[in-house]
N, C-alpha and C. Protein backbone atom coordinates (compact mmCIF):
# COMPACT_ATOMS: atom_id res chain seq x y z
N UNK A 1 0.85 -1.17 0.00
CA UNK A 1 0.00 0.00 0.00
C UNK A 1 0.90 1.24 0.00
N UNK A 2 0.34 2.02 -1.34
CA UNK A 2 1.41 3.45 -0.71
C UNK A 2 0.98 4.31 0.37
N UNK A 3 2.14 4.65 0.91
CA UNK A 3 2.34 5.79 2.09
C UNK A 3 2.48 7.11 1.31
N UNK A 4 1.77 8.53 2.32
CA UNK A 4 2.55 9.34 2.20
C UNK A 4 3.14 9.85 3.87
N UNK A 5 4.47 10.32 3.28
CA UNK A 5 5.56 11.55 4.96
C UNK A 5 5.23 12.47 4.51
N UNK A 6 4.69 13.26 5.81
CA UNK A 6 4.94 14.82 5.61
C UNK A 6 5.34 15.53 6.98
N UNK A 7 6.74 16.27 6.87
CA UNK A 7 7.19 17.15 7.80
C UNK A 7 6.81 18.16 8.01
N UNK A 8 6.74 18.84 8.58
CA UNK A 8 5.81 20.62 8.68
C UNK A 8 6.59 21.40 10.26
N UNK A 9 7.17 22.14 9.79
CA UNK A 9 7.14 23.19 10.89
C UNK A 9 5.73 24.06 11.50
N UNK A 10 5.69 24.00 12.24
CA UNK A 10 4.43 24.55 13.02
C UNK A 10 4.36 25.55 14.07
N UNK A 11 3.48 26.76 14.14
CA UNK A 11 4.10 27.90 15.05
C UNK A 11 3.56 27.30 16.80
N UNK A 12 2.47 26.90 16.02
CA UNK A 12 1.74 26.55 17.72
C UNK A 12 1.34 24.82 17.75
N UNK A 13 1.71 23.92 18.30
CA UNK A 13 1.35 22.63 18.10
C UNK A 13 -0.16 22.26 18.52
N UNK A 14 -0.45 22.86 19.19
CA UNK A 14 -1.83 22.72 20.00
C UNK A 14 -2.84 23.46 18.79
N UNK A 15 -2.53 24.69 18.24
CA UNK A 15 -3.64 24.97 17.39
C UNK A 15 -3.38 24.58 16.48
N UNK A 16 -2.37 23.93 15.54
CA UNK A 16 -2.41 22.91 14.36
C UNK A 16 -3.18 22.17 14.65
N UNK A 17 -2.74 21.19 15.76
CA UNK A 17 -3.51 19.77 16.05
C UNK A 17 -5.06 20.41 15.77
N UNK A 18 -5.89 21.12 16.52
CA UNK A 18 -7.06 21.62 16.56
C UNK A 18 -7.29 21.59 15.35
N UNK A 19 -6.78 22.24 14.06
CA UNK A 19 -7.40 22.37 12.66
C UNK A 19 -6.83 21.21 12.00
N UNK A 20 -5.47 20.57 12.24
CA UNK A 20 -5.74 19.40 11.68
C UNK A 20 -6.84 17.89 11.64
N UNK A 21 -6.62 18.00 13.20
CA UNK A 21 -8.42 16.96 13.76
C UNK A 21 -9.24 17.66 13.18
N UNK A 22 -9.73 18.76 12.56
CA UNK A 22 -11.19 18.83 12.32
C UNK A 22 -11.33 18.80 10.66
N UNK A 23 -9.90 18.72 10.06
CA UNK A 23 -10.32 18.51 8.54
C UNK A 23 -9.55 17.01 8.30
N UNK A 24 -10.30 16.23 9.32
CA UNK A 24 -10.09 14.63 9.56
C UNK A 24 -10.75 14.08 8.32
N UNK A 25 -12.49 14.89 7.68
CA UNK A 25 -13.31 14.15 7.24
C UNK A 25 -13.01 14.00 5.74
N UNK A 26 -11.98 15.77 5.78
CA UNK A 26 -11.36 15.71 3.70
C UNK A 26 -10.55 14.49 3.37
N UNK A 27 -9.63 14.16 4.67
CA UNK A 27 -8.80 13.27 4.42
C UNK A 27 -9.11 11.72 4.59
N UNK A 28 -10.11 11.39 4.90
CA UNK A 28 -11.08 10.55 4.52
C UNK A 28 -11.37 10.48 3.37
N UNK A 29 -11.86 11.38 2.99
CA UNK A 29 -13.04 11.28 1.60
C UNK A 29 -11.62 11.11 0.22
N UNK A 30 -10.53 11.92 0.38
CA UNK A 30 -9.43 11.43 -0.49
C UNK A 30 -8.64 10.31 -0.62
N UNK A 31 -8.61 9.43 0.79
CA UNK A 31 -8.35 8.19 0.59
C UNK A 31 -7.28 8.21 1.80
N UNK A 32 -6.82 9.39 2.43
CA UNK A 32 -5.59 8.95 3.98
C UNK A 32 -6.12 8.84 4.59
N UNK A 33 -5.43 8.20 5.64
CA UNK A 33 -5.38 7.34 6.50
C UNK A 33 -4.49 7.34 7.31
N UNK A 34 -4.19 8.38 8.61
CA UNK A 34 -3.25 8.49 9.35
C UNK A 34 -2.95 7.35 9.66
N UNK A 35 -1.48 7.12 9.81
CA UNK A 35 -0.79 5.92 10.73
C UNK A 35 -0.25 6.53 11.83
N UNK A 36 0.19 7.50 11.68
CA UNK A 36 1.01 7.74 12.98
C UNK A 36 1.55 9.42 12.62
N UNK A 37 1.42 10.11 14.11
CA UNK A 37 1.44 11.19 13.89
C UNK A 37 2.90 11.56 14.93
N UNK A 38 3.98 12.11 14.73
CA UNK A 38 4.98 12.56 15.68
C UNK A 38 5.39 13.90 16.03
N UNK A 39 5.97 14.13 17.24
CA UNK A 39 6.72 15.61 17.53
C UNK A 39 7.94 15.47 17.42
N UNK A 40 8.79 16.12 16.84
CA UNK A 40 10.23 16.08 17.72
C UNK A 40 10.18 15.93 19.06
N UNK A 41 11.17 15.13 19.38
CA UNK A 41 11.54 15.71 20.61
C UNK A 41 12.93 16.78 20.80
N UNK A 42 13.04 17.15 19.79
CA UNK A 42 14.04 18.33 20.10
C UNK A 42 13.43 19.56 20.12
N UNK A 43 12.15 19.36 19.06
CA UNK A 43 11.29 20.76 18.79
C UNK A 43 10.09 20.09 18.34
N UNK A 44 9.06 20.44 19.69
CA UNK A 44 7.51 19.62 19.95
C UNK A 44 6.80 20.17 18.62
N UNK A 45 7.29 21.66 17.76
CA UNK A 45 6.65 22.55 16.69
C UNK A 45 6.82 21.50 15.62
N UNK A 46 7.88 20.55 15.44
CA UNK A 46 8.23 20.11 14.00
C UNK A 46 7.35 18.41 14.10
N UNK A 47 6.24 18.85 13.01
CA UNK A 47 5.36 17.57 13.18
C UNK A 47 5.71 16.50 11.84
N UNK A 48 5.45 15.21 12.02
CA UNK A 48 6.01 13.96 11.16
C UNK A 48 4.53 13.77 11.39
N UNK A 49 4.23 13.17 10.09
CA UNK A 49 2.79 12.65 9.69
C UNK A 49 2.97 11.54 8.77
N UNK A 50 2.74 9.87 9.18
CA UNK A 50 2.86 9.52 8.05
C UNK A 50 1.38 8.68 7.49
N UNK A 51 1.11 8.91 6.15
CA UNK A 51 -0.49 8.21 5.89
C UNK A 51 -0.29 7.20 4.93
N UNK A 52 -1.14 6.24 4.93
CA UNK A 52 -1.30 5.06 4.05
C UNK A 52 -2.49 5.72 2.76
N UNK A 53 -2.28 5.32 1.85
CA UNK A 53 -3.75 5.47 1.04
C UNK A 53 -3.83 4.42 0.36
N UNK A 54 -5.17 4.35 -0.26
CA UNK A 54 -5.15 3.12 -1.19
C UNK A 54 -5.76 3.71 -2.76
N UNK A 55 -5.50 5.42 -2.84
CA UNK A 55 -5.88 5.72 -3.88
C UNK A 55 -4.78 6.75 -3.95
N UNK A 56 -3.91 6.29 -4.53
CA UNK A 56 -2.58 7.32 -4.63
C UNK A 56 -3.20 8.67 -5.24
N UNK A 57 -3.58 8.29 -6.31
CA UNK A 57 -3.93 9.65 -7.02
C UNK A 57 -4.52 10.98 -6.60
N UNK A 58 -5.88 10.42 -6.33
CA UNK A 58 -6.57 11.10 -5.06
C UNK A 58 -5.79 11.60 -3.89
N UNK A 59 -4.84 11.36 -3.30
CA UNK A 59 -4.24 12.00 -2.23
C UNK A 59 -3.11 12.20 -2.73
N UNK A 60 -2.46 12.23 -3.79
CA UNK A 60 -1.43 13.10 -4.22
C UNK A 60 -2.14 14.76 -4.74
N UNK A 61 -2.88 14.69 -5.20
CA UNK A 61 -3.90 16.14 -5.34
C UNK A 61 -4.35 16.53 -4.58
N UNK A 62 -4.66 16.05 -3.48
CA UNK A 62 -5.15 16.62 -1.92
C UNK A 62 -3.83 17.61 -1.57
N UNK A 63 -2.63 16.21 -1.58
CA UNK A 63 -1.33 17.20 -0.49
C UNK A 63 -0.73 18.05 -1.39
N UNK A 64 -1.31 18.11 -2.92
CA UNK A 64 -0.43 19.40 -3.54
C UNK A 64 -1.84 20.45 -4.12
N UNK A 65 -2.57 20.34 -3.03
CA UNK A 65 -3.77 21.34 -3.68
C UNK A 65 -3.65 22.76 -3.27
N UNK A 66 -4.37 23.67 -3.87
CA UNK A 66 -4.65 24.84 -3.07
C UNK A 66 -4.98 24.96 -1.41
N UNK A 67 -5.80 24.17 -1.76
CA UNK A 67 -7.00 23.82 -0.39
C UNK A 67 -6.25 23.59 0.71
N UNK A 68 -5.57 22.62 0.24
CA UNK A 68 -4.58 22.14 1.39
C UNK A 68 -3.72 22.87 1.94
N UNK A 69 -3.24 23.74 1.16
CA UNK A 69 -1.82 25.29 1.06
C UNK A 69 -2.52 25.94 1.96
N UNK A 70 -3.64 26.12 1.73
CA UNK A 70 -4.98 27.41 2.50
C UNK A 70 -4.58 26.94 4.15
N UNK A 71 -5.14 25.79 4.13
CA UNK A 71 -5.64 24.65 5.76
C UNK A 71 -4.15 25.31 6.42
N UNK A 72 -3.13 24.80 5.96
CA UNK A 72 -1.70 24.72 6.48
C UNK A 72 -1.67 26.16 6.78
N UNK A 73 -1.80 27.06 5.88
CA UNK A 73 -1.33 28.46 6.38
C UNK A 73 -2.24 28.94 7.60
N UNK A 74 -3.26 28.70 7.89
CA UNK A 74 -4.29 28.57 8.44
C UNK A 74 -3.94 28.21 10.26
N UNK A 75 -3.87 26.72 9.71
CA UNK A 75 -3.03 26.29 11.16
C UNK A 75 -1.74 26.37 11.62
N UNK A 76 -1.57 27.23 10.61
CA UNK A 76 0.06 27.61 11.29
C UNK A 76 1.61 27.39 11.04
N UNK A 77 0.85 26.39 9.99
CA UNK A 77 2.27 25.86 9.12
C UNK A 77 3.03 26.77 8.74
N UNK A 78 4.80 27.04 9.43
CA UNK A 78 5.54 28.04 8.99
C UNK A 78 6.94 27.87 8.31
N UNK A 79 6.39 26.84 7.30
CA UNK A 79 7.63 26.52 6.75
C UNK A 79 7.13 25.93 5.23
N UNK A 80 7.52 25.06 4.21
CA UNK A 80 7.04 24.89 3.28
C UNK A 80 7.13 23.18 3.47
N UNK A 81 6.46 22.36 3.78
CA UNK A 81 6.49 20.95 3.95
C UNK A 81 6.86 20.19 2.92
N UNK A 82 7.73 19.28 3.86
CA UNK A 82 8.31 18.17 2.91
C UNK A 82 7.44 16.91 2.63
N UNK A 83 7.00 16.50 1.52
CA UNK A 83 6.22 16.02 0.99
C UNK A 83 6.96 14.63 0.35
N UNK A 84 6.70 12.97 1.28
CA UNK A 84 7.35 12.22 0.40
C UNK A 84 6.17 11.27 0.02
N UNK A 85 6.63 10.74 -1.63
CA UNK A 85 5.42 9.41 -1.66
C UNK A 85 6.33 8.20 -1.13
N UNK A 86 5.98 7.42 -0.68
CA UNK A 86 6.52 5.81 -0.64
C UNK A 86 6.00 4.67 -0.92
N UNK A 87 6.53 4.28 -1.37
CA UNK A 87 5.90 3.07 -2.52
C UNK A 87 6.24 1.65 -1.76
């Protein structure tokens, strides 16, 4: 099944988390599937996300959409995220 990683610098971890849990239902409907969500522990701001999908396509256009650019700036994302597929 492909995975996607995504790294993100973050200003506030607590109000990311908040807008990331609540646009739980887009990332549903595109096909992720959180596996596992991490902090640094050097810096609690720098978040590791990694998702399974079973419709690559569909969630490769999610994580390079507008929409998605919007959400991130939104919650705080202050950096430009690293975006991997894994196969």
């Amino acid at each position: 099944m492909p995975h996607i990683f995504i790294r993100a610098k973050v200003a506030d971890f607590n109000r990311w988390k908040a807008i990331y849990s609540a646009n739980a239902g887009v990332r549903k409907i595109v096909g992720l599937k959180e596996e596992h969500l991490w902090r640094s522990a050097a810096d609690p701001n720098n978040v590791f996300i990694l998702f399974a999908t079973d419709n690559l396509n569909a969630a490769q256009a999610y994580v390079n959409s507008p929409e998605l650019r919007a959400k991130m700036k939104e919650a705080g994302v202050t950096d430009r995220p690293d975006i991997h597929i894994l196969l």
